[in-house]
C-alpha atoms as a PDB file:
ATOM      1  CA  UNK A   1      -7.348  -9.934 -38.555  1.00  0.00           C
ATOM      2  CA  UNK A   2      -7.392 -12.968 -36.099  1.00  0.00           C
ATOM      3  CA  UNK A   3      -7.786 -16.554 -37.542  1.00  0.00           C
ATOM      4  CA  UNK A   4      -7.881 -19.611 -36.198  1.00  0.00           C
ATOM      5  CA  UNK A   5      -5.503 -21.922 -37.875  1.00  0.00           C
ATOM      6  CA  UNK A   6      -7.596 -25.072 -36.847  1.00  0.00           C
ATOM      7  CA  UNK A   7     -10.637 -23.732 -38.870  1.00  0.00           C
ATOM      8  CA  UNK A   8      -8.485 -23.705 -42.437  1.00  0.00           C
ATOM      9  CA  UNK A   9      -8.511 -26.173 -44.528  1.00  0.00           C
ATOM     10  CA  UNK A  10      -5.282 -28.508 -45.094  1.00  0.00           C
ATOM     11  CA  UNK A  11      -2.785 -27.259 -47.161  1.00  0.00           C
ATOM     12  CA  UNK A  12      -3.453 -23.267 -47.125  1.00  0.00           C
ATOM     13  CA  UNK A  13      -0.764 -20.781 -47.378  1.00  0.00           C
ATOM     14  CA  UNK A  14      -0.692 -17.977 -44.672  1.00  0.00           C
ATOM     15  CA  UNK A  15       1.627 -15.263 -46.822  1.00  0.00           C
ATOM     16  CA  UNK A  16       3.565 -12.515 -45.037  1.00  0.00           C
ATOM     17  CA  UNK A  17       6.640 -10.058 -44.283  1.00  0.00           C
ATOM     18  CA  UNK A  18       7.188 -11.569 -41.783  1.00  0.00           C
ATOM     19  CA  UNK A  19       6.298 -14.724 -38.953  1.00  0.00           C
ATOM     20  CA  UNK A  20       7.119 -14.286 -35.247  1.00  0.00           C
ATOM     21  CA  UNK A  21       6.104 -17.341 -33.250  1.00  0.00           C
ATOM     22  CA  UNK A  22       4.871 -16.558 -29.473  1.00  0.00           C
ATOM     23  CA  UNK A  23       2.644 -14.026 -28.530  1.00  0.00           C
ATOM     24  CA  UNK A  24       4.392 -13.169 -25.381  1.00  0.00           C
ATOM     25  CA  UNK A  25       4.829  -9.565 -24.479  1.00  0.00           C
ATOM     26  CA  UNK A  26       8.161  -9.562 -26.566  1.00  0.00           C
ATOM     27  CA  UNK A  27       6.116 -11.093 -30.006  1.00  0.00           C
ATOM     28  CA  UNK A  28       3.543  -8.569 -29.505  1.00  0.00           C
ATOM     29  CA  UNK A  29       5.256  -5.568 -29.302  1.00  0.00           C
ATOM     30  CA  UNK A  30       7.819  -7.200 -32.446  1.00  0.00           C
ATOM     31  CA  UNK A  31       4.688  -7.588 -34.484  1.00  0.00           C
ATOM     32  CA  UNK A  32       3.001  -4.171 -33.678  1.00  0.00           C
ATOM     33  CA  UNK A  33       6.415  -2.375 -34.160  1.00  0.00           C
ATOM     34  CA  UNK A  34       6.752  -4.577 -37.863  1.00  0.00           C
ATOM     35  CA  UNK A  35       2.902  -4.054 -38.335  1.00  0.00           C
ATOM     36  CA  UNK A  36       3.204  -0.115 -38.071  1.00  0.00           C
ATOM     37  CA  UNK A  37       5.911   0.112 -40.389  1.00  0.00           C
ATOM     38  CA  UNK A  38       4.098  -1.201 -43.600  1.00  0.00           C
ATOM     39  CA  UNK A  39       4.636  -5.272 -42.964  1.00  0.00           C
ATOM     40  CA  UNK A  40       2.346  -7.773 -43.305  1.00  0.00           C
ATOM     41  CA  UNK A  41       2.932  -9.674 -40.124  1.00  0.00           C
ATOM     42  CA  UNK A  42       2.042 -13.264 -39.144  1.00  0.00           C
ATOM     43  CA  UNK A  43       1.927 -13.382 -34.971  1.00  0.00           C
ATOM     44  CA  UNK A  44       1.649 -17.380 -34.095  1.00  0.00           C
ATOM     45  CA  UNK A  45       0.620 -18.461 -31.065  1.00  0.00           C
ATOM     46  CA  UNK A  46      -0.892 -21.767 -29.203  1.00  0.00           C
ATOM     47  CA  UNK A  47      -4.357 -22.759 -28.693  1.00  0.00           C
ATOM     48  CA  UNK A  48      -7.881 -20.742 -29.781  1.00  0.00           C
ATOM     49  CA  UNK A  49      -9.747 -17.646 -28.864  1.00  0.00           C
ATOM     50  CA  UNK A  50     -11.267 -18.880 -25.694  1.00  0.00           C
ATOM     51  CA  UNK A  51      -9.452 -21.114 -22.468  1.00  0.00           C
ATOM     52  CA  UNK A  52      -9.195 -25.030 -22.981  1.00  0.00           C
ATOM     53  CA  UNK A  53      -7.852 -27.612 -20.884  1.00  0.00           C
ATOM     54  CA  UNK A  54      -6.445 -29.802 -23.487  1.00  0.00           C
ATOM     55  CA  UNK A  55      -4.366 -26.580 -24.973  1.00  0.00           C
ATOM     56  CA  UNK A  56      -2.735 -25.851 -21.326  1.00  0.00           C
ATOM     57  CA  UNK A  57      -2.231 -29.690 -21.105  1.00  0.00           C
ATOM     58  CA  UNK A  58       0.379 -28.762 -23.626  1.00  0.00           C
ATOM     59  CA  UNK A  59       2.274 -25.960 -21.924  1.00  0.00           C
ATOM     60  CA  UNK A  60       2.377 -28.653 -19.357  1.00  0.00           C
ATOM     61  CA  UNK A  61       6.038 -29.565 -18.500  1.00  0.00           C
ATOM     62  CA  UNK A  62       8.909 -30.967 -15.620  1.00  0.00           C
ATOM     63  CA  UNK A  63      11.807 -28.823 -14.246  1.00  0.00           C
ATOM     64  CA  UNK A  64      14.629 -31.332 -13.475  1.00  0.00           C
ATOM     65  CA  UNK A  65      17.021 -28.098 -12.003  1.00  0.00           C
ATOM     66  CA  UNK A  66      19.569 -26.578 -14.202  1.00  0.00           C
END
């Protein structure tokens, strides 16, 4: 099931096994592993469904070296 936390209302409680936060290729493959072995599995990630400007405005960032 996908949701879009933006469309709940204030105050709901997601419940789960477990929460992994970044849907990166490392999140996904934690959460399908979890998912197949009988876990209820909460997969955050940032922004909607569909591309927006103002959500990559906040992966925006500056590298100042090491």
């Amino acid at each position: 099931m996908h949701i879009d936390a933006r469309e709940l209302n204030n105050n709901t409680i997601i419940e789960g096994d477990l929460c992994i936060v970044g849907a990166g290729a490392a999140g996904i493959s934690m959460a399908l592993d979890w998912n197949n072995n009988g876990k209820k599995v909460i997969l955050l990630e940032g922004g909607g469904f569909e591309y927006d400007d103002e959500v990559q405005d906040l992966y925006s960032g500056k590298s100042t070296g090491q």
